[in-house]
PDB file of N, CA and C in Angstrom:
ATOM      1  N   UNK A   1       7.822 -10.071   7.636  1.00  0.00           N
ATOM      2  CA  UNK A   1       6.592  -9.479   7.132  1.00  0.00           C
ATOM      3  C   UNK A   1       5.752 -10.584   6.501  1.00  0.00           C
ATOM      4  N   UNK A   2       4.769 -10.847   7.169  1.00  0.00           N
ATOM      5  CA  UNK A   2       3.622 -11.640   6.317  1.00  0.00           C
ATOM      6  C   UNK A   2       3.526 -10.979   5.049  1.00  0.00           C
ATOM      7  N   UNK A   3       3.132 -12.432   4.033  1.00  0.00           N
ATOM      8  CA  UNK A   3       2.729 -12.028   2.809  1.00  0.00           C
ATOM      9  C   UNK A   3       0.926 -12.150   2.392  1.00  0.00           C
ATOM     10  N   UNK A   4       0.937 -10.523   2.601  1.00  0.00           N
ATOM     11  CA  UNK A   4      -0.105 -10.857   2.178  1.00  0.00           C
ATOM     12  C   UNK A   4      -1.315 -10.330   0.995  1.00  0.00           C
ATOM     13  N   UNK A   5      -0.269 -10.226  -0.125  1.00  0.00           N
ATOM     14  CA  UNK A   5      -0.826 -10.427  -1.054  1.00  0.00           C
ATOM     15  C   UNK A   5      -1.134 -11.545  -1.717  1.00  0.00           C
ATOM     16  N   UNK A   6      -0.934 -12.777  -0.774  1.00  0.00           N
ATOM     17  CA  UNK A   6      -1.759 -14.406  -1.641  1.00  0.00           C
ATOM     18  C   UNK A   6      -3.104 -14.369  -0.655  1.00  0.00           C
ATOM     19  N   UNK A   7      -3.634 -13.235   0.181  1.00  0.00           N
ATOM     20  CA  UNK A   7      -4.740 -13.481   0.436  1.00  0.00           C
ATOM     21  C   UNK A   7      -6.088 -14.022  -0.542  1.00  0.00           C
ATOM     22  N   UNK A   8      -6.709 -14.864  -0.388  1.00  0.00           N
ATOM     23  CA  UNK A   8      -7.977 -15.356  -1.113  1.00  0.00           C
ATOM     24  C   UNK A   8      -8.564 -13.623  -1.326  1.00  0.00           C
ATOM     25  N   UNK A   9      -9.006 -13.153  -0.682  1.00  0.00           N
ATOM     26  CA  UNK A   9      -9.842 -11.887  -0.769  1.00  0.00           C
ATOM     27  C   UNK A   9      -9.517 -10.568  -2.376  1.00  0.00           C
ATOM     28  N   UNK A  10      -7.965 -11.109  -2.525  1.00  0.00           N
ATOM     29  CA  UNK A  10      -6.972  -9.972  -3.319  1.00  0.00           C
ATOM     30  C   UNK A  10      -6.880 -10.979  -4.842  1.00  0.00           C
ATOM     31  N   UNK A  11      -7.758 -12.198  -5.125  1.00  0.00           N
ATOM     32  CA  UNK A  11      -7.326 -13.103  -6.156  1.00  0.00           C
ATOM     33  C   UNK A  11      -7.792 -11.857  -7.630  1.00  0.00           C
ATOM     34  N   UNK A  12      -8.765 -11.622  -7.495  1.00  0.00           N
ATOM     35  CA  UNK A  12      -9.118 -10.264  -8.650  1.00  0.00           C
ATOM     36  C   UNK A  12      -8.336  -9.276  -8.774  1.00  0.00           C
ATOM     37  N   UNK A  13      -7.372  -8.931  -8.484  1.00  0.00           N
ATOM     38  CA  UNK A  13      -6.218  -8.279  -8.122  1.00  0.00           C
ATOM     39  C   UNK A  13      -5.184  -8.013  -9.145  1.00  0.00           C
ATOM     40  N   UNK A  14      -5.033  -7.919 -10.232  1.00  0.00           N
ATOM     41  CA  UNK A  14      -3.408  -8.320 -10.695  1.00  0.00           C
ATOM     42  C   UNK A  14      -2.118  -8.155 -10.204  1.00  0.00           C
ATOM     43  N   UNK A  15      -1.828  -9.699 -10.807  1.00  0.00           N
ATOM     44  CA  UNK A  15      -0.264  -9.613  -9.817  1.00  0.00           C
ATOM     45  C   UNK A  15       0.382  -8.489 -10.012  1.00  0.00           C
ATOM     46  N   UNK A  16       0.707  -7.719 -10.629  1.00  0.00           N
ATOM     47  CA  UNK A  16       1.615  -6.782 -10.966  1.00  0.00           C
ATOM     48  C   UNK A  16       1.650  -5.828  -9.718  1.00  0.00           C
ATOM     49  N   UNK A  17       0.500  -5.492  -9.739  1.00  0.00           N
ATOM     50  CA  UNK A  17      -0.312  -4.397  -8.954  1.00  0.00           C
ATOM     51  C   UNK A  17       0.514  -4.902  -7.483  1.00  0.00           C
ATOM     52  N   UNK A  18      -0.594  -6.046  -7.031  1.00  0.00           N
ATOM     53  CA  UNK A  18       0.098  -7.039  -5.413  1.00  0.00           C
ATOM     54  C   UNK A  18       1.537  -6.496  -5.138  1.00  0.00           C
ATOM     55  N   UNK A  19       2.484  -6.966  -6.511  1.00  0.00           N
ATOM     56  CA  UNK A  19       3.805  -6.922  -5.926  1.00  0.00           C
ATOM     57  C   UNK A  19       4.739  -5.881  -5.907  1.00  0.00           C
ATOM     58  N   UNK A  20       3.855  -4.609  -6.895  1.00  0.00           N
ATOM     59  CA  UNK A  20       4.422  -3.461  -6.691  1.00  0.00           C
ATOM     60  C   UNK A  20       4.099  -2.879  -5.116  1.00  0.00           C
ATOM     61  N   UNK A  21       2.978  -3.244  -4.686  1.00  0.00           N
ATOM     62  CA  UNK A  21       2.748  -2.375  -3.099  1.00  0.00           C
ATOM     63  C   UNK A  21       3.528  -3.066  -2.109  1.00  0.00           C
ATOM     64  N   UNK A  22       3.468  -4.594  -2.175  1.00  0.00           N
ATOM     65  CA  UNK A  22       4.078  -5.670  -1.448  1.00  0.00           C
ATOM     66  C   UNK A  22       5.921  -4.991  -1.800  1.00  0.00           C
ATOM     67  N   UNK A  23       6.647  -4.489  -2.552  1.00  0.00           N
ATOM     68  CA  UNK A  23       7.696  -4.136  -2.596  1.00  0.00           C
ATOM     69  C   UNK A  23       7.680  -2.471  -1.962  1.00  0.00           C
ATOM     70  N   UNK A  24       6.803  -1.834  -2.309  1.00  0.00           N
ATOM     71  CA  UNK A  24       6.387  -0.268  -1.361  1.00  0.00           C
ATOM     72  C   UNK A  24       6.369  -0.586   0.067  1.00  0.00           C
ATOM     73  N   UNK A  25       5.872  -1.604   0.839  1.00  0.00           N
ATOM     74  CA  UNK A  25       5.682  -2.019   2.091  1.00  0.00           C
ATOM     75  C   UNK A  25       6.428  -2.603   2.736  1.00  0.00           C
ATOM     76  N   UNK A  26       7.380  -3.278   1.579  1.00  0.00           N
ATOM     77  CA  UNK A  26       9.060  -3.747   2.492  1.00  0.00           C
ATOM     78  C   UNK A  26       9.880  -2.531   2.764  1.00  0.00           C
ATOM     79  N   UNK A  27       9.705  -1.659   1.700  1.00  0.00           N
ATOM     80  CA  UNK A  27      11.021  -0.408   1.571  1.00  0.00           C
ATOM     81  C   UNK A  27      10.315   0.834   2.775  1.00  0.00           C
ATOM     82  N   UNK A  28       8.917   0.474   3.262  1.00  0.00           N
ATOM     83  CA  UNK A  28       8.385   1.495   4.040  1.00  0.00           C
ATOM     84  C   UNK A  28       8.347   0.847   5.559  1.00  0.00           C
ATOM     85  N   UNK A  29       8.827  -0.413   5.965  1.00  0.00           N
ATOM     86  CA  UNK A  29       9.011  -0.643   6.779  1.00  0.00           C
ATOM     87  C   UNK A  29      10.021  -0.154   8.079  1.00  0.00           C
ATOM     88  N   UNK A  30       9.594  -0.138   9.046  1.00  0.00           N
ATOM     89  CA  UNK A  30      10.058   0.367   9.976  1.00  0.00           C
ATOM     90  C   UNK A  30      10.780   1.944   9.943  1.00  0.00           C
ATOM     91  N   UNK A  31      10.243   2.513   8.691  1.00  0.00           N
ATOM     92  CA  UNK A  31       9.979   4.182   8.636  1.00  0.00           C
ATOM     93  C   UNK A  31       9.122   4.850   9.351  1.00  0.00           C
ATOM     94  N   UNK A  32       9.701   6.230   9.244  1.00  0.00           N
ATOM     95  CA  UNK A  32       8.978   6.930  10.185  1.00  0.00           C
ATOM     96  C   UNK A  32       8.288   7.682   9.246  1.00  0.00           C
ATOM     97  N   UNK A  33       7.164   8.019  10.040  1.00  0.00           N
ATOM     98  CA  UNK A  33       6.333   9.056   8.494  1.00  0.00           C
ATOM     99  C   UNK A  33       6.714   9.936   7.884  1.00  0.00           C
ATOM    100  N   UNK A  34       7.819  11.214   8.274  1.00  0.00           N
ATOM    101  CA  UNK A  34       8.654  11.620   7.355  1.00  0.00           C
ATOM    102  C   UNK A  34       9.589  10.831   6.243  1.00  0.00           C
ATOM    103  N   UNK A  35       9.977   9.734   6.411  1.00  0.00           N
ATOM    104  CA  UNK A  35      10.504   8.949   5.393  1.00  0.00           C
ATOM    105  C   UNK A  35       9.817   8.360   4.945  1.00  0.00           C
ATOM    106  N   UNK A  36       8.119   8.177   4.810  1.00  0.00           N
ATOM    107  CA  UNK A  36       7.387   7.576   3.645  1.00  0.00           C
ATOM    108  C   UNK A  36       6.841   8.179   2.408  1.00  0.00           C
ATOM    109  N   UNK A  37       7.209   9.492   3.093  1.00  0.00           N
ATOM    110  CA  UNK A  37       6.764  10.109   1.430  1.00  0.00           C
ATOM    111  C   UNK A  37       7.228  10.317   0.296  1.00  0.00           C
ATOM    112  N   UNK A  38       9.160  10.257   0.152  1.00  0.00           N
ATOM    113  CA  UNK A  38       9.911   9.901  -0.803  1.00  0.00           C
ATOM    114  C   UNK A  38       9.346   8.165  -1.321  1.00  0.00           C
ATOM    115  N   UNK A  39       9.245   7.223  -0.593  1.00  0.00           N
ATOM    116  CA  UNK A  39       8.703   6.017  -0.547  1.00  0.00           C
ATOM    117  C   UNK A  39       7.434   6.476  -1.554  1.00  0.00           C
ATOM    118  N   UNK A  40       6.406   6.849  -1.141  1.00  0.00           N
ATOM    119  CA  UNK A  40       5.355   6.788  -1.848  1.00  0.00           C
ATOM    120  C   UNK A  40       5.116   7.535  -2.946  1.00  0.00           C
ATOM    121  N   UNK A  41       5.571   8.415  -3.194  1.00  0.00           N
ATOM    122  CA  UNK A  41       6.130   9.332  -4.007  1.00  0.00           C
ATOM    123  C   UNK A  41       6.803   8.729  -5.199  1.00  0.00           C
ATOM    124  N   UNK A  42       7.964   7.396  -4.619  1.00  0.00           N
ATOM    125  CA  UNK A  42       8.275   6.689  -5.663  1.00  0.00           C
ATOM    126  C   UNK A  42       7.289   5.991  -6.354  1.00  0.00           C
ATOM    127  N   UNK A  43       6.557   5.180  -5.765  1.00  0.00           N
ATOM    128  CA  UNK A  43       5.487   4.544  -5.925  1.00  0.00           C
ATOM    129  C   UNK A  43       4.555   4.623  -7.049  1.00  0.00           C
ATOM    130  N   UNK A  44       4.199   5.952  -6.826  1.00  0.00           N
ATOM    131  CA  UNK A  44       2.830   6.813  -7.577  1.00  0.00           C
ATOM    132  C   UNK A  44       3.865   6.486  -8.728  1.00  0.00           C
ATOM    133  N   UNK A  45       4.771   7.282  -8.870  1.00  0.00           N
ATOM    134  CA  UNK A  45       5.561   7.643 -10.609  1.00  0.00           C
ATOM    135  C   UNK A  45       5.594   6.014 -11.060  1.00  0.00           C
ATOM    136  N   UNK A  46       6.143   5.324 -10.249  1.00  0.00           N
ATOM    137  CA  UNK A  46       6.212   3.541 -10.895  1.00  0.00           C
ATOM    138  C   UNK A  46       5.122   3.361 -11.444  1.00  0.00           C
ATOM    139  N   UNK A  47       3.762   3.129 -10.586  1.00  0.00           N
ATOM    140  CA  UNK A  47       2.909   2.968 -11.133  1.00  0.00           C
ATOM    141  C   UNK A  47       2.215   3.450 -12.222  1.00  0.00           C
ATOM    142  N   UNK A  48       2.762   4.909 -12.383  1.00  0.00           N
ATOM    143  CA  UNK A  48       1.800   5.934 -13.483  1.00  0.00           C
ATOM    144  C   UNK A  48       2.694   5.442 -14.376  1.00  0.00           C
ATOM    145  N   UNK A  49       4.256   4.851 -14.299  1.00  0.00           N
ATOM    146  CA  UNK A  49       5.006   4.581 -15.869  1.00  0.00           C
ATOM    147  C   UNK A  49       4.623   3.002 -16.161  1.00  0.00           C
ATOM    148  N   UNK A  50       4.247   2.044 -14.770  1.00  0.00           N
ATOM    149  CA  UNK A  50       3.827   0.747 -15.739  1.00  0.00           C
ATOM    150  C   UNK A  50       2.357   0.747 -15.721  1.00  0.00           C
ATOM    151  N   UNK A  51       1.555   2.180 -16.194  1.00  0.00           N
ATOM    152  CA  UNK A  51       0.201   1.877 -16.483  1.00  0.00           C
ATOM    153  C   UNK A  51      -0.306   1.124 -15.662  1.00  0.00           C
ATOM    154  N   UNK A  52      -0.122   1.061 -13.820  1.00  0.00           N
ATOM    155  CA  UNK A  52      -0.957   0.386 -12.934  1.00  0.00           C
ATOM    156  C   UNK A  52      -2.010   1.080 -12.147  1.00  0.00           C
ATOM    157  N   UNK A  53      -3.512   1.393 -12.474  1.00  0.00           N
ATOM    158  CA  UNK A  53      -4.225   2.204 -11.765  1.00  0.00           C
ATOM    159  C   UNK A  53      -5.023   0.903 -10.807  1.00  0.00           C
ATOM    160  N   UNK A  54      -5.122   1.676  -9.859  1.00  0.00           N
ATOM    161  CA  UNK A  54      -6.333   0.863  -8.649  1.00  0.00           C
ATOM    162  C   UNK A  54      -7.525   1.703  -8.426  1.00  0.00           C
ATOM    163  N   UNK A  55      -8.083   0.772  -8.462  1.00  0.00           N
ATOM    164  CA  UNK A  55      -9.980   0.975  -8.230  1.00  0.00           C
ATOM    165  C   UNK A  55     -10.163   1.379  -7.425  1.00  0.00           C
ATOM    166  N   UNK A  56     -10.882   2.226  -7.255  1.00  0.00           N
ATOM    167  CA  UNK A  56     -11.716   2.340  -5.097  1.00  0.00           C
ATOM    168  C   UNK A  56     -11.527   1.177  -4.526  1.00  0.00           C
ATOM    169  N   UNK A  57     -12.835   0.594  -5.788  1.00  0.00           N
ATOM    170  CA  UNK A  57     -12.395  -0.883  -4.720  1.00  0.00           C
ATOM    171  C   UNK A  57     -11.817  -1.977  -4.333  1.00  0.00           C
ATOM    172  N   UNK A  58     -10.437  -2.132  -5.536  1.00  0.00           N
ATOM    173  CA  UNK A  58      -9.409  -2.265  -5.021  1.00  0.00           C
ATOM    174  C   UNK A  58      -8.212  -1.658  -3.657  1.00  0.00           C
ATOM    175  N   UNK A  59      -8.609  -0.507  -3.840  1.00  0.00           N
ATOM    176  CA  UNK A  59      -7.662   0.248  -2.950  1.00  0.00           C
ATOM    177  C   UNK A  59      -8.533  -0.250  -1.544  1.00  0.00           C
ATOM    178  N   UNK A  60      -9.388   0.040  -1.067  1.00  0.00           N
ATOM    179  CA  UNK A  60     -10.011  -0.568  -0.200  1.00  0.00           C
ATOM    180  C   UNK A  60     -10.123  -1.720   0.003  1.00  0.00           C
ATOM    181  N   UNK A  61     -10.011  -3.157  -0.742  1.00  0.00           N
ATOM    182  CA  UNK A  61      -9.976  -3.983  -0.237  1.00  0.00           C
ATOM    183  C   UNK A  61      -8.515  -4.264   0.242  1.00  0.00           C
ATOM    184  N   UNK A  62      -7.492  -4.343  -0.534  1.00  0.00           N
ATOM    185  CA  UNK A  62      -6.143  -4.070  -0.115  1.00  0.00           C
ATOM    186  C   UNK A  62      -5.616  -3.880   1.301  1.00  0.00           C
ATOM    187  N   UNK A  63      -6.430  -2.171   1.666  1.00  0.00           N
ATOM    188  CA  UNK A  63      -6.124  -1.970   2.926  1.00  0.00           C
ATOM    189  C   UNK A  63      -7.021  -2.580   3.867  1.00  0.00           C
ATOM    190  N   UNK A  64      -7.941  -3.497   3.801  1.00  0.00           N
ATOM    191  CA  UNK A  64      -8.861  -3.974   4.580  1.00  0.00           C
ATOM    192  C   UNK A  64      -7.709  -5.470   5.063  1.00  0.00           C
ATOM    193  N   UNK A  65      -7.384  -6.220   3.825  1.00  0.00           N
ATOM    194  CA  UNK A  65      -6.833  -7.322   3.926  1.00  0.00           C
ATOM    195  C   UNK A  65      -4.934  -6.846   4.744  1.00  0.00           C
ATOM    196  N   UNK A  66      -4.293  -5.702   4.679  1.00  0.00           N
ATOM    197  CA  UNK A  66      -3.420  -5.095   5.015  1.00  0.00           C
ATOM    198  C   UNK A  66      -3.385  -4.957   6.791  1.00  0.00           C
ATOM    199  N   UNK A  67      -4.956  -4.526   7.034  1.00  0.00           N
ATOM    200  CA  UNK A  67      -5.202  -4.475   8.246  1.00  0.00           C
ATOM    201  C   UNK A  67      -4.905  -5.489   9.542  1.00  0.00           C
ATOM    202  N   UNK A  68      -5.449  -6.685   8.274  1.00  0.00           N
ATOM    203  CA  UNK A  68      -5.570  -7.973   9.049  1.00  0.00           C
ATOM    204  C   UNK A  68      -4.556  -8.384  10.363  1.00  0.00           C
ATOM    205  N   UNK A  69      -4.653  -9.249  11.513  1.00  0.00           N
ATOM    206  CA  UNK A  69      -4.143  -9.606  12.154  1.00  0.00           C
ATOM    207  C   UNK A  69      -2.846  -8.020  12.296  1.00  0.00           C
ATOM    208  N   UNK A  70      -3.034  -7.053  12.506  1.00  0.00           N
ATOM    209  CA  UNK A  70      -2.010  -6.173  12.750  1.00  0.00           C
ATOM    210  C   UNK A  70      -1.845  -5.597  14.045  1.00  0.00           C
ATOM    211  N   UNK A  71      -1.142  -5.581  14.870  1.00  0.00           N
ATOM    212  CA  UNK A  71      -1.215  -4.163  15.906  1.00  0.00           C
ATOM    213  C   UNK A  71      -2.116  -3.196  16.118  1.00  0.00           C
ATOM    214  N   UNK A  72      -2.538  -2.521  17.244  1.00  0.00           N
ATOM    215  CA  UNK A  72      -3.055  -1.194  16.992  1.00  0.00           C
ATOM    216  C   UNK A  72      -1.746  -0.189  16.150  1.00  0.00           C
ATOM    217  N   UNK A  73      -0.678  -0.238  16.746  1.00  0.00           N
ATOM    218  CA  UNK A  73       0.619   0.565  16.067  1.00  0.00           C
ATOM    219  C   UNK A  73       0.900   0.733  14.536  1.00  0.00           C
ATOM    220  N   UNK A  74       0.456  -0.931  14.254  1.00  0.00           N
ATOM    221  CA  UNK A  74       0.873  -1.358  12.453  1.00  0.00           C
ATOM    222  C   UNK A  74      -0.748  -0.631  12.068  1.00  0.00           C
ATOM    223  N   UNK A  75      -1.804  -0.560  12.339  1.00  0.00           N
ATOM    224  CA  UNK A  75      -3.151   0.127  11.809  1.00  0.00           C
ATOM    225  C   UNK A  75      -2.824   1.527  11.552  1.00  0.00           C
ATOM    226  N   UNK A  76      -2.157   1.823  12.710  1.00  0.00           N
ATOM    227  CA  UNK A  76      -2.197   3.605  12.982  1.00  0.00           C
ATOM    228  C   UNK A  76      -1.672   4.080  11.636  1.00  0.00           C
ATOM    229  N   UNK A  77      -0.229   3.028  11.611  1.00  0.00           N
ATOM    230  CA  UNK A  77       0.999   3.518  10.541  1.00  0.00           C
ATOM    231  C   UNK A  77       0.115   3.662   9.413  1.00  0.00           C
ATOM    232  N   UNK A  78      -0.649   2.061   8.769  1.00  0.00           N
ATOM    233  CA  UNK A  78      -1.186   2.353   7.721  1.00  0.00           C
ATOM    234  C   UNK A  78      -2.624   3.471   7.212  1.00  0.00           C
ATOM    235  N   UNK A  79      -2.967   3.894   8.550  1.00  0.00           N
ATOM    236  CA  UNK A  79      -3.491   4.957   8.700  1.00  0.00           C
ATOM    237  C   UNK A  79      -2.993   6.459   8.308  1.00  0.00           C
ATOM    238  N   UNK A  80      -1.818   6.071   8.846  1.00  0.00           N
ATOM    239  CA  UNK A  80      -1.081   7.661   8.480  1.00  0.00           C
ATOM    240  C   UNK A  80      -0.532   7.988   7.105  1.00  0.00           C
ATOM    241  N   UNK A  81      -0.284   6.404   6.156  1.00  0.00           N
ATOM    242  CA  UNK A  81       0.345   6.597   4.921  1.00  0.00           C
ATOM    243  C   UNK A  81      -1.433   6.813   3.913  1.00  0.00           C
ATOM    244  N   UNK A  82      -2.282   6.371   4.461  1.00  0.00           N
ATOM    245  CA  UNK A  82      -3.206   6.704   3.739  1.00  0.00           C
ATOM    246  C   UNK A  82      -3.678   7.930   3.780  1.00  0.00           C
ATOM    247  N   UNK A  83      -3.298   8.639   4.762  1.00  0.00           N
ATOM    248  CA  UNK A  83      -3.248   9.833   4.898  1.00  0.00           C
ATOM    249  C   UNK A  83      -2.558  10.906   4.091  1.00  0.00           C
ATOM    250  N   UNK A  84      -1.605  10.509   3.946  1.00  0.00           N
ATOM    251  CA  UNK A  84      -0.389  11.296   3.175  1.00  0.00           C
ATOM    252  C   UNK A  84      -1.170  10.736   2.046  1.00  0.00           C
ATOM    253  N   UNK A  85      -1.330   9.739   1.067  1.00  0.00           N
ATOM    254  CA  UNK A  85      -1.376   9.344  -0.084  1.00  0.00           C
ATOM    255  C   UNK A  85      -2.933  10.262  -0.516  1.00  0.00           C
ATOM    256  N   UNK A  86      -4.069  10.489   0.627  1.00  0.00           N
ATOM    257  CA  UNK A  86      -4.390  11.516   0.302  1.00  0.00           C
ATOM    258  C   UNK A  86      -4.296  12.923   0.136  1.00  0.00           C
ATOM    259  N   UNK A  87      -3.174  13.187   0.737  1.00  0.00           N
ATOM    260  CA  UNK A  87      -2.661  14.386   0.597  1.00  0.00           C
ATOM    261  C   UNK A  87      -2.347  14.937  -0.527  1.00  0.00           C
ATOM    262  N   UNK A  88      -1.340  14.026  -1.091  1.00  0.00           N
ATOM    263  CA  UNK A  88      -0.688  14.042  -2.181  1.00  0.00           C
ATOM    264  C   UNK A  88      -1.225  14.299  -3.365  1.00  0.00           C
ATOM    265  N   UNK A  89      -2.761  13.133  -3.304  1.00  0.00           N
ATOM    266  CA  UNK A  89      -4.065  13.605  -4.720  1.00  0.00           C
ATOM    267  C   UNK A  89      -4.557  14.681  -4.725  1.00  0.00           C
ATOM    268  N   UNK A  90      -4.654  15.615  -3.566  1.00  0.00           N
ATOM    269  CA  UNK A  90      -5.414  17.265  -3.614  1.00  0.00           C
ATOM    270  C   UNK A  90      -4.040  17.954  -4.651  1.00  0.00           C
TER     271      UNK A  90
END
């Protein structure tokens, strides 16, 4: 897995933030979308207990730089977890 939270684009970023998703994105690898929502699910609670919120426009740049150099397959996926992760906020 490329790392790519040392993208130039993500330097406004805090590390904390980077390496909590960068650790969400190893453990969601090569899952199937029924197994990302315990995954993300973990996620949300981590973040809500170490006080890590993301911006719009953080969250968007993230998945812009996430996109990068990917598959149509690796887009779709991160397509589909952004999907669920909106699910989850209704």
């Amino acid at each position: 897995m490329d790392d790519w939270t040392r993208d130039p684009n993500l330097s406004g970023i805090r590390k904390e933030k980077l390496q909590m998703l960068q650790s969400m994105a190893a453990m969601g690898s090569g899952k199937g979308v029924s197994e990302l929502l315990p995954i993300l699910m973990t996620a949300a609670n981590t973040s809500r207990e170490k006080g890590l919120q993301f911006s719009d426009a953080e969250i968007e740049l993230i998945i812009q730089v996430m996109k990068q150099n990917k598959t149509p397959e690796e887009t779709a996926r991160i397509d589909q977890m952004l999907q669920m992760i909106k699910m989850l906020k209704k």
